[in-house]
Protein backbone atom coordinates (compact mmCIF):
# COMPACT_ATOMS: atom_id res chain seq x y z
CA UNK A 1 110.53 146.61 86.43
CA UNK A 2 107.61 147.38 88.18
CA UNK A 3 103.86 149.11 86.77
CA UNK A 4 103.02 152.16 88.20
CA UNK A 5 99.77 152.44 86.47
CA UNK A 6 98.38 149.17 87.74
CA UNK A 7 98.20 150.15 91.35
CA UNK A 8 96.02 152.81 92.70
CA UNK A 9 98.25 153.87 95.38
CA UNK A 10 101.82 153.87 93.49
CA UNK A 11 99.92 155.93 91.21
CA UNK A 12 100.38 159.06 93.11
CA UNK A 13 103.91 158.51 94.01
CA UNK A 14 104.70 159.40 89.71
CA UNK A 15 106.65 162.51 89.66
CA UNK A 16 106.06 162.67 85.50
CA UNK A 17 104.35 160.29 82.79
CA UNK A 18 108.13 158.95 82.13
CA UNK A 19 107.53 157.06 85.08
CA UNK A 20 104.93 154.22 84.19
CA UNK A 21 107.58 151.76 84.77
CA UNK A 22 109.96 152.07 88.00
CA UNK A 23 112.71 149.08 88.38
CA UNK A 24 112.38 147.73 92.49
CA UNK A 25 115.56 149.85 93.62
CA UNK A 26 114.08 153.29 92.21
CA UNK A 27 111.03 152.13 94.00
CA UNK A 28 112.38 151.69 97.01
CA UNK A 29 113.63 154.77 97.34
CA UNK A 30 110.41 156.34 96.42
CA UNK A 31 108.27 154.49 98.83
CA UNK A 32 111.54 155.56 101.33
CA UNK A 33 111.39 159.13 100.20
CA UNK A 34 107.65 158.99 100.82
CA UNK A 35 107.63 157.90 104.13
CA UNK A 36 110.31 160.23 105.42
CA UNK A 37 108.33 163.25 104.21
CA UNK A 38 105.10 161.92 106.26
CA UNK A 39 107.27 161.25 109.31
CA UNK A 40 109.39 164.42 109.12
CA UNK A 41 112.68 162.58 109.02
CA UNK A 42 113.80 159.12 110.13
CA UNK A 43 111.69 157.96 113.19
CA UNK A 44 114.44 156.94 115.77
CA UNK A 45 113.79 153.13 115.42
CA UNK A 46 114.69 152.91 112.06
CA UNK A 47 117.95 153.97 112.33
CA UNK A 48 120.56 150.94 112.07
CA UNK A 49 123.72 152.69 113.90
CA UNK A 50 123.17 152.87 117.78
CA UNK A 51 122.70 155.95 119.92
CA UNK A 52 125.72 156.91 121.60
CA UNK A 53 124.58 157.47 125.17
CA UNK A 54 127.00 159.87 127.26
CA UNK A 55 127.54 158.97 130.73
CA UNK A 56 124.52 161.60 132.20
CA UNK A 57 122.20 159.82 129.95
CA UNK A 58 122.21 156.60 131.95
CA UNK A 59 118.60 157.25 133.34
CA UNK A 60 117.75 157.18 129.74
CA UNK A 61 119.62 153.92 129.15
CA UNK A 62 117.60 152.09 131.96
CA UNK A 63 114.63 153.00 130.45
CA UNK A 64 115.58 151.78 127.42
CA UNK A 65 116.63 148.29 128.83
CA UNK A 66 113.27 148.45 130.87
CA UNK A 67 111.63 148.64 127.71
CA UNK A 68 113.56 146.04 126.04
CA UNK A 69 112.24 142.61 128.18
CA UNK A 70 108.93 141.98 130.04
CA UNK A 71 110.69 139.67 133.26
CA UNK A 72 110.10 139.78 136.43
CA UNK A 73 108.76 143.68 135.78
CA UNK A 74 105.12 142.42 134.81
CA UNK A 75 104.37 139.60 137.89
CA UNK A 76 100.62 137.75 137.32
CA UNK A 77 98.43 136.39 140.39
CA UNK A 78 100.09 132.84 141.43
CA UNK A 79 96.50 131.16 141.79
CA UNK A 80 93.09 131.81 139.60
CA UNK A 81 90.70 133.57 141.91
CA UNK A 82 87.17 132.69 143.22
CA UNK A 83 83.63 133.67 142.61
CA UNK A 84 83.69 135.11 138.91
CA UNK A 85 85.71 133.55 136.12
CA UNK A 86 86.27 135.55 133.20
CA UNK A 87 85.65 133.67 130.15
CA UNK A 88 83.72 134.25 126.40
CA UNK A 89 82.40 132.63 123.60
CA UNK A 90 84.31 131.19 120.86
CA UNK A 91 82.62 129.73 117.64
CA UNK A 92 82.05 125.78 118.38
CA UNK A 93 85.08 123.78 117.94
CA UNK A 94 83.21 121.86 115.39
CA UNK A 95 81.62 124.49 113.13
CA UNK A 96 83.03 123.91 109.67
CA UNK A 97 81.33 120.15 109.79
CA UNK A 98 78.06 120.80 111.60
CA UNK A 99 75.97 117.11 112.77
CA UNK A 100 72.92 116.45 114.24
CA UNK A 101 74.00 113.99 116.29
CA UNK A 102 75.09 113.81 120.02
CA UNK A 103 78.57 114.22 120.36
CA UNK A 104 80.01 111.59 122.78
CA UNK A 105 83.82 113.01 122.76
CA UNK A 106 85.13 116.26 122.94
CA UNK A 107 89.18 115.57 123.78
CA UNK A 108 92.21 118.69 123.10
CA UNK A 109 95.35 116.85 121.88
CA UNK A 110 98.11 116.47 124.17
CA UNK A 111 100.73 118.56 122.40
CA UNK A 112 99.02 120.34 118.99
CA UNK A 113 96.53 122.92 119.14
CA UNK A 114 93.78 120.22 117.79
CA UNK A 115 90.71 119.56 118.96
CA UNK A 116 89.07 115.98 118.45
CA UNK A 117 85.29 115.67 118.06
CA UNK A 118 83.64 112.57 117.77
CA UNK A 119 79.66 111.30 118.17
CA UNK A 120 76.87 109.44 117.14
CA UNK A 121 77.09 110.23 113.27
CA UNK A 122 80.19 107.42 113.10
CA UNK A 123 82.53 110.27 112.37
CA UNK A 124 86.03 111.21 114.28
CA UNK A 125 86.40 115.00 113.06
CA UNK A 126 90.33 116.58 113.97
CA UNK A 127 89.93 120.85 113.97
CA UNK A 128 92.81 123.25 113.94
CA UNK A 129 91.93 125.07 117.28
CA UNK A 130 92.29 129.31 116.54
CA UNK A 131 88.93 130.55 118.47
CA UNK A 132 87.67 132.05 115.65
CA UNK A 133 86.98 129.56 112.85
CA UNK A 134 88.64 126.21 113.69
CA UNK A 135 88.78 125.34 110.93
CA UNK A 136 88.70 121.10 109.59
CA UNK A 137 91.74 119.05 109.17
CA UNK A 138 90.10 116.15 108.36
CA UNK A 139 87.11 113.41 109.50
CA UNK A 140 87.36 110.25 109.85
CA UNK A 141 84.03 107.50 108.53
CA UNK A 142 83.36 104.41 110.75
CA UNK A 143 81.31 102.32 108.72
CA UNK A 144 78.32 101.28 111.22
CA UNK A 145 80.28 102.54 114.02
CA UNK A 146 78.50 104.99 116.54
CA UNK A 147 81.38 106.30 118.30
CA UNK A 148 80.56 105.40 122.29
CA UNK A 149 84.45 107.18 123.23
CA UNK A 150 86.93 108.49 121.35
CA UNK A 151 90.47 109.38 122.96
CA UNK A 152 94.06 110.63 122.11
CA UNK A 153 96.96 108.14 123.34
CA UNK A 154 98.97 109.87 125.82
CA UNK A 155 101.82 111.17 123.29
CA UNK A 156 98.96 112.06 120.81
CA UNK A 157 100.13 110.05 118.19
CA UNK A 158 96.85 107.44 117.99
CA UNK A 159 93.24 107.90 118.51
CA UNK A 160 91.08 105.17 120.25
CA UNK A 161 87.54 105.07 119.74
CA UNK A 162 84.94 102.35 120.61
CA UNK A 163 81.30 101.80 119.68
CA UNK A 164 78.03 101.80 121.41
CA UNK A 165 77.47 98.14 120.24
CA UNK A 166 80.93 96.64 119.37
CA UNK A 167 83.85 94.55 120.48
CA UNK A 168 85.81 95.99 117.94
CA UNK A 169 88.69 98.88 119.46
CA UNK A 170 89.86 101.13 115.90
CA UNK A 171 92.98 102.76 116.15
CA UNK A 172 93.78 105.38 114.40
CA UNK A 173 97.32 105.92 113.40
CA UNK A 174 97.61 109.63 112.83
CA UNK A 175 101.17 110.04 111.37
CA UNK A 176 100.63 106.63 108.94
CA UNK A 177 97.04 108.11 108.17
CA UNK A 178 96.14 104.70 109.04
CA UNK A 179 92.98 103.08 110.21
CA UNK A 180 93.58 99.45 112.18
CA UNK A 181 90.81 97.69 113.75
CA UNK A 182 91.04 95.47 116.71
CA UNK A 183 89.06 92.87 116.34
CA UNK A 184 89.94 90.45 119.23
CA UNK A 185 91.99 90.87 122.49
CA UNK A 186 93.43 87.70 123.01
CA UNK A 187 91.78 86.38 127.25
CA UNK A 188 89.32 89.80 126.49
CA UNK A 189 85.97 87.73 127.01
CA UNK A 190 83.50 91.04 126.79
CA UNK A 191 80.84 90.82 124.32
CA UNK A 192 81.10 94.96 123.81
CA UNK A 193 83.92 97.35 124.29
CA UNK A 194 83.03 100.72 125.22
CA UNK A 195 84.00 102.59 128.45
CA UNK A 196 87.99 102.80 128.65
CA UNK A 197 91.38 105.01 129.52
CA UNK A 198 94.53 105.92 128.65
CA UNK A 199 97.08 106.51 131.43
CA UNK A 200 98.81 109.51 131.21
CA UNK A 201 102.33 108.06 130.64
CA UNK A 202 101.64 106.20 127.85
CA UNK A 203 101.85 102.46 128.98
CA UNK A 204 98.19 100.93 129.85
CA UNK A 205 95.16 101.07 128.32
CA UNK A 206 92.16 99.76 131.27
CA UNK A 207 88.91 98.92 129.67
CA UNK A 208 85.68 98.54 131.84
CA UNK A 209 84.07 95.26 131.03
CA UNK A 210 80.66 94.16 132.81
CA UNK A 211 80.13 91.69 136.00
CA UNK A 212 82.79 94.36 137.77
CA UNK A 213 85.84 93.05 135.79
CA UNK A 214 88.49 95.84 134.71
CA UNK A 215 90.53 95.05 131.77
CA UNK A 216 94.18 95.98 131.59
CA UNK A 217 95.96 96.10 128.08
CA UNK A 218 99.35 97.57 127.41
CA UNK A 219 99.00 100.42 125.28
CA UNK A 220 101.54 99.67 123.01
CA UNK A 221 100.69 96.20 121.65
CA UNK A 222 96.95 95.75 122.50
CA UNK A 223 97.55 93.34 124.35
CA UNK A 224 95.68 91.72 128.03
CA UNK A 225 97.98 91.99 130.94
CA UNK A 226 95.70 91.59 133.47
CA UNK A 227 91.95 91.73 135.26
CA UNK A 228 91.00 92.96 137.99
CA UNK A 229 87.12 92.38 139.68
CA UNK A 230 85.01 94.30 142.39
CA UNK A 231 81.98 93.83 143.92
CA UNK A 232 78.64 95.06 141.63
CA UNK A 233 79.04 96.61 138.01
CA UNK A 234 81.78 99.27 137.41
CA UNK A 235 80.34 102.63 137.04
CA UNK A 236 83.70 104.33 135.86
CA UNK A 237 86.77 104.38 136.00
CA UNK A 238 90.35 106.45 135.91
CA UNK A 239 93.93 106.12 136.48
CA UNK A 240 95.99 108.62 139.50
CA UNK A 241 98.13 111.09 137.79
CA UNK A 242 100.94 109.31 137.45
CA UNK A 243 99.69 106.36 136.23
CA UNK A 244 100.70 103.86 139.10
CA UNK A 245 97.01 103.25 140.48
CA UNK A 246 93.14 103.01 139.44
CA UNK A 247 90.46 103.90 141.33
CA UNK A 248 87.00 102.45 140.18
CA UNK A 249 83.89 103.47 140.75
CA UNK A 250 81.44 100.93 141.48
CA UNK A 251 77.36 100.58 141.34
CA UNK A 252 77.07 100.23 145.01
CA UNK A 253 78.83 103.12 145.89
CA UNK A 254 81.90 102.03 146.36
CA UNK A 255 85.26 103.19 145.01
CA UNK A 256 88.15 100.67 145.21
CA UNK A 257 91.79 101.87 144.63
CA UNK A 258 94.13 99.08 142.68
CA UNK A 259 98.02 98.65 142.48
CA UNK A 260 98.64 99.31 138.33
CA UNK A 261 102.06 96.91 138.99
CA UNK A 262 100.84 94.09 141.31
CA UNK A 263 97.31 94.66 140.65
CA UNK A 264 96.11 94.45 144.17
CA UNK A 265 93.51 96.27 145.78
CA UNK A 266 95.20 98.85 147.62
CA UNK A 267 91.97 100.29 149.43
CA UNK A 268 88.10 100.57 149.48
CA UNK A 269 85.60 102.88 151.10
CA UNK A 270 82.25 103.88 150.49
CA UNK A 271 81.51 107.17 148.84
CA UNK A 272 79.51 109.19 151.37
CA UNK A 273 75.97 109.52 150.90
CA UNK A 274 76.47 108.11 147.34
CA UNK A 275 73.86 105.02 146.57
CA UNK A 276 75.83 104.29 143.25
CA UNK A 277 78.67 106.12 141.45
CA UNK A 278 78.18 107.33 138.06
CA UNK A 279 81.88 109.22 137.39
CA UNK A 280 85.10 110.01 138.86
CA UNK A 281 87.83 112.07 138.07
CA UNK A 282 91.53 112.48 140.20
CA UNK A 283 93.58 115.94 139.66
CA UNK A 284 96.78 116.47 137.59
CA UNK A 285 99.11 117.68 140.37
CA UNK A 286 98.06 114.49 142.79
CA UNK A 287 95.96 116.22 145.05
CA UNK A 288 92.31 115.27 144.50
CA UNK A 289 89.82 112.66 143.93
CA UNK A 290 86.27 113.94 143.11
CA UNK A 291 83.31 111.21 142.52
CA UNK A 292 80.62 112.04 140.87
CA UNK A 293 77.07 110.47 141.78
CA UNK A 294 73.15 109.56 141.08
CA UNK A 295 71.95 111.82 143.43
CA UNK A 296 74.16 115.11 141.84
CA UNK A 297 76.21 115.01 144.82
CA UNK A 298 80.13 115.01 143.85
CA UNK A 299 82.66 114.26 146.35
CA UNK A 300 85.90 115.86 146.61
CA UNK A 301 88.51 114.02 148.31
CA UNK A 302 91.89 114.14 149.26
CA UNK A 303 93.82 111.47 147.43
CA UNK A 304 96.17 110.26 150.39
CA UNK A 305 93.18 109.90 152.61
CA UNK A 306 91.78 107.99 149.82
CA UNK A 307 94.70 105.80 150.30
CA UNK A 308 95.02 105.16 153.79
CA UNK A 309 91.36 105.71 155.68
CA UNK A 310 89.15 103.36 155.60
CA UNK A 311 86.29 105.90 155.79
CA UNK A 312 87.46 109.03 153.85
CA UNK A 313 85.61 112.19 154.64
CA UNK A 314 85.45 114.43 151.87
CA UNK A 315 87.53 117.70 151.83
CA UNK A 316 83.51 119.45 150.46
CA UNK A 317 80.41 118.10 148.77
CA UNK A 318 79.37 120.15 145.82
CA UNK A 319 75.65 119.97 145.74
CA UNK A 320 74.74 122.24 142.92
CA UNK A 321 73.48 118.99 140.49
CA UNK A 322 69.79 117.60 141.11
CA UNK A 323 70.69 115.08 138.80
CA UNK A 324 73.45 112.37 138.31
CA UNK A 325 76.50 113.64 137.74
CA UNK A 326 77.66 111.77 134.28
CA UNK A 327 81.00 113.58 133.85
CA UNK A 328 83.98 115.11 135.63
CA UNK A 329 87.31 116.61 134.16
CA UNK A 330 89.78 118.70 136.53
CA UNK A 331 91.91 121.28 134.28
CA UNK A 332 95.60 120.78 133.73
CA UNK A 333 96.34 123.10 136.61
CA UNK A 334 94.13 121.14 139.33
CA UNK A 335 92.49 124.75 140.21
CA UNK A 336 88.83 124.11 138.28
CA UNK A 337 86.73 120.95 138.02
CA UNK A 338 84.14 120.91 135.72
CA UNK A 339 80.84 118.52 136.41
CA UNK A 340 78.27 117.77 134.50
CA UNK A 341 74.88 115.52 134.21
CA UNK A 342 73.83 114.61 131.35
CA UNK A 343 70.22 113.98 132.44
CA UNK A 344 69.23 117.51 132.60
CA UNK A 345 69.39 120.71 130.43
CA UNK A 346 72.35 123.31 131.47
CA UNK A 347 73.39 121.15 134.30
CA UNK A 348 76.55 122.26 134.03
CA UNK A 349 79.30 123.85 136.90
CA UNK A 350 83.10 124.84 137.17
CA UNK A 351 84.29 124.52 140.57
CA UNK A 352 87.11 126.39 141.60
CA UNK A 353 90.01 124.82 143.54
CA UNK A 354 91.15 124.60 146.56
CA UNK A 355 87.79 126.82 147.73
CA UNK A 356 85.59 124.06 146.48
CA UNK A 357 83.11 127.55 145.35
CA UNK A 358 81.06 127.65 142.30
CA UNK A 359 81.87 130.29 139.66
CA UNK A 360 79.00 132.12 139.85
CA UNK A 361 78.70 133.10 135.73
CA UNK A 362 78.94 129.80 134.33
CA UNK A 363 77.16 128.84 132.63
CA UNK A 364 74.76 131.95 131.44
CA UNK A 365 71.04 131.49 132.29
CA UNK A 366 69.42 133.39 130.24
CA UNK A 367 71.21 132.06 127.27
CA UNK A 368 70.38 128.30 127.47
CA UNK A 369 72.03 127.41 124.93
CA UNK A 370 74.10 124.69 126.03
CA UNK A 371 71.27 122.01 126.06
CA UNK A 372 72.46 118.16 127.45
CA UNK A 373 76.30 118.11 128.34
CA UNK A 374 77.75 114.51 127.64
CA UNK A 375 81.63 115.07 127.75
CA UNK A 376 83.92 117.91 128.58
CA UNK A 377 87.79 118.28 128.19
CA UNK A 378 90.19 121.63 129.14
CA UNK A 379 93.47 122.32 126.54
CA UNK A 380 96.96 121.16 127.81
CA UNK A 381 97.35 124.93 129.11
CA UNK A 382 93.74 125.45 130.10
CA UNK A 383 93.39 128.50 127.29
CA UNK A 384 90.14 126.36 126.33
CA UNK A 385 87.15 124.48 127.52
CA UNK A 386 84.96 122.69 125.43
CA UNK A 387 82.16 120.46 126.12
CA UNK A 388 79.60 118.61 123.30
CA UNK A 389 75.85 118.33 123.66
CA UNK A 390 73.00 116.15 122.42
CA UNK A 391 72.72 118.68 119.78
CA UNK A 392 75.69 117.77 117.85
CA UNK A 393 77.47 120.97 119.01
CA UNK A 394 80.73 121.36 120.50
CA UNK A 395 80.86 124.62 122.15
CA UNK A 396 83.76 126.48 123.03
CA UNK A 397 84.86 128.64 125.56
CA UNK A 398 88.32 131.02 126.02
């Protein structure tokens, strides 16, 4: 049985003070009764048995079936357009635990609709990613650990994250709930770990180590497989988009290209007009490389003349930096790249692809609110783009 009196609106649906108790079926029929006499009748979708359609009435029936799927009726623009992107505000990704420490890692995961934040504050934070209030899933503490990089394996089952002063790699086991430390690489002579990758199938893990060396570990088991060395310090590093070759970055100005399998150098040219390289970045679909740097110059090449020219030119030089560009991330679809130095307030971009323009509203000047950008990331499906500042914010954009 169900009280009438307790609820203001079932109140007025009591014919007589007998009624102060209803069982569910008599008040089902009420609230049915009720509705029909506001509607005048039963509206046509509620009724269970099919309309009959006589054969005249087929115009009728295609309208019906037009109404019934959204194909090939509703078509969208193959490629995003140039000049103005259309994009707002969302509430930080990390709003429910607010730092004051520079975030170093901002990184969507793979598959979920998570977003990882991680900084200076020794904390890896997970957030459920909604756009509105993003809410926590959970932090993780490093004990004396200020997180230098934080990153998702490739099937977004582990979380990496190294330390501005330590040889020690954690990994973070996220279906155990398990923290592991790596203490020692077995042949891994580097005082400090800190600047690394994840290829994007899964297999290798290539750490940047000083005197030029480049570290590669298989993902799986932690384990060396190989080094590889160029000339000078390496600036940064990343692997091609299907994992099969590295290009490196070095502090001459140099980028060098190297076989994953045999690990030979495959190629090496000088970045034009670059006196040492500070980031680079190659797109998802296979297409570009762009490098990044001192002078806020970035580069955009095309990746097969990368491989085969000895003196690339590049496709366009974005010159919208004054200072060096410390980050670059292309978006799943290889149509924006977002750069970024870290040296100056707002010095932000998103560059639309293939035009190589600017979009012109990013990010708002008057609003200055997005301070000294040190990492970026898009979402698997580009919904979102985040990037973290010096403030301990990671903003959030739709």
């Amino acid at each position: 049985m169900v009280d009438m009196m307790n609820n203001r609106f079932r109140k007025d649906m009591m014919k007589n003070a007998s009624e102060s108790k209803l069982s569910k079926d008599n008040l089902k029929k009420r609230l049915k009764e009720e509705f029909q006499h506001a509607m005048g009748g039963v509206p046509a979708w509620a009724e269970t048995t099919k309309r009959t359609t006589s054969s005249d009435d087929e115009s009728e029936e295609d309208e019906d079936d037009l109404l019934q799927r959204t194909g090939n009726f509703i078509s969208t623009s193959t490629s995003l357009p140039r000049g103005i992107l259309k994009m707002k505000n969302c509430q930080p990704a990390n709003a429910e635990r607010p730092t004051v420490a520079r975030i170093s890692s901002v990184q969507f995961h793979p598959g979920a609709q998570i977003v990882m934040v991680a900084g200076l504050d020794n904390a890896v934070s997970l957030f459920q990613v909604d756009g509105k209030t993003n809410p926590k899933i959970q932090s993780i503490y490093l004990e004396r650990f200020p997180i230098f990089k934080a990153c998702f394996s490739a099937n977004g089952e582990e979380v990496l994250a190294t330390s501005t002063h330590s040889k020690v790699l954690y990994v973070y086991d996220m279906l155990a709930g398990k923290l592991i430390p790596v203490h020692q690489v077995r042949g891994l002579k580097e005082k400090i770990v800190r600047s690394f990758e994840v290829s994007s199938d899964g297999s290798f893990l290539l750490i940047n180590g000083i005197a030029g060396y480049l570290h590669l570990l298989a993902m799986k088991t932690k384990e060396l497989i190989g080094s590889m060395k160029i000339n000078g310090r390496v600036a940064a590093s990343t692997f091609s988009s299907d994992s099969k070759k590295v290009y490196a970055s070095s502090g001459d100005g140099e980028v060098y290209v190297w076989d994953v399998n045999s690990r030979k150098c495959l190629n090496r040219f000088v970045d034009e007009g670059s006196l040492y390289g500070l980031s680079i970045a190659t797109s998802r679909n296979g297409q570009y490389v762009a490098c990044g740097s001192n002078c806020g110059v970035v580069n955009i090449y095309n990746q097969d003349s990368c491989l085969q020219e000895t003196n690339p030119k590049p496709i366009k030089a974005i010159m919208n930096l004054v200072t060096g560009v410390t980050s670059l991330t292309f978006n799943p679809t290889s149509e924006i790249l977002a750069i970024a130095s870290e040296k100056m307030k707002e010095a932000v971009r998103l560059v639309h692809l293939p035009s190589c323009t600017v979009f012109s509203n990013f990010p708002v000047v008057k609003k200055k609110n997005i301070s000294h950008v040190h990492t970026m990331d898009f979402s698997p499906r580009s919904g979102y783009f985040a990037l973290g500042n010096e403030k301990g914010k990671a903003l959030m954009y739709r």
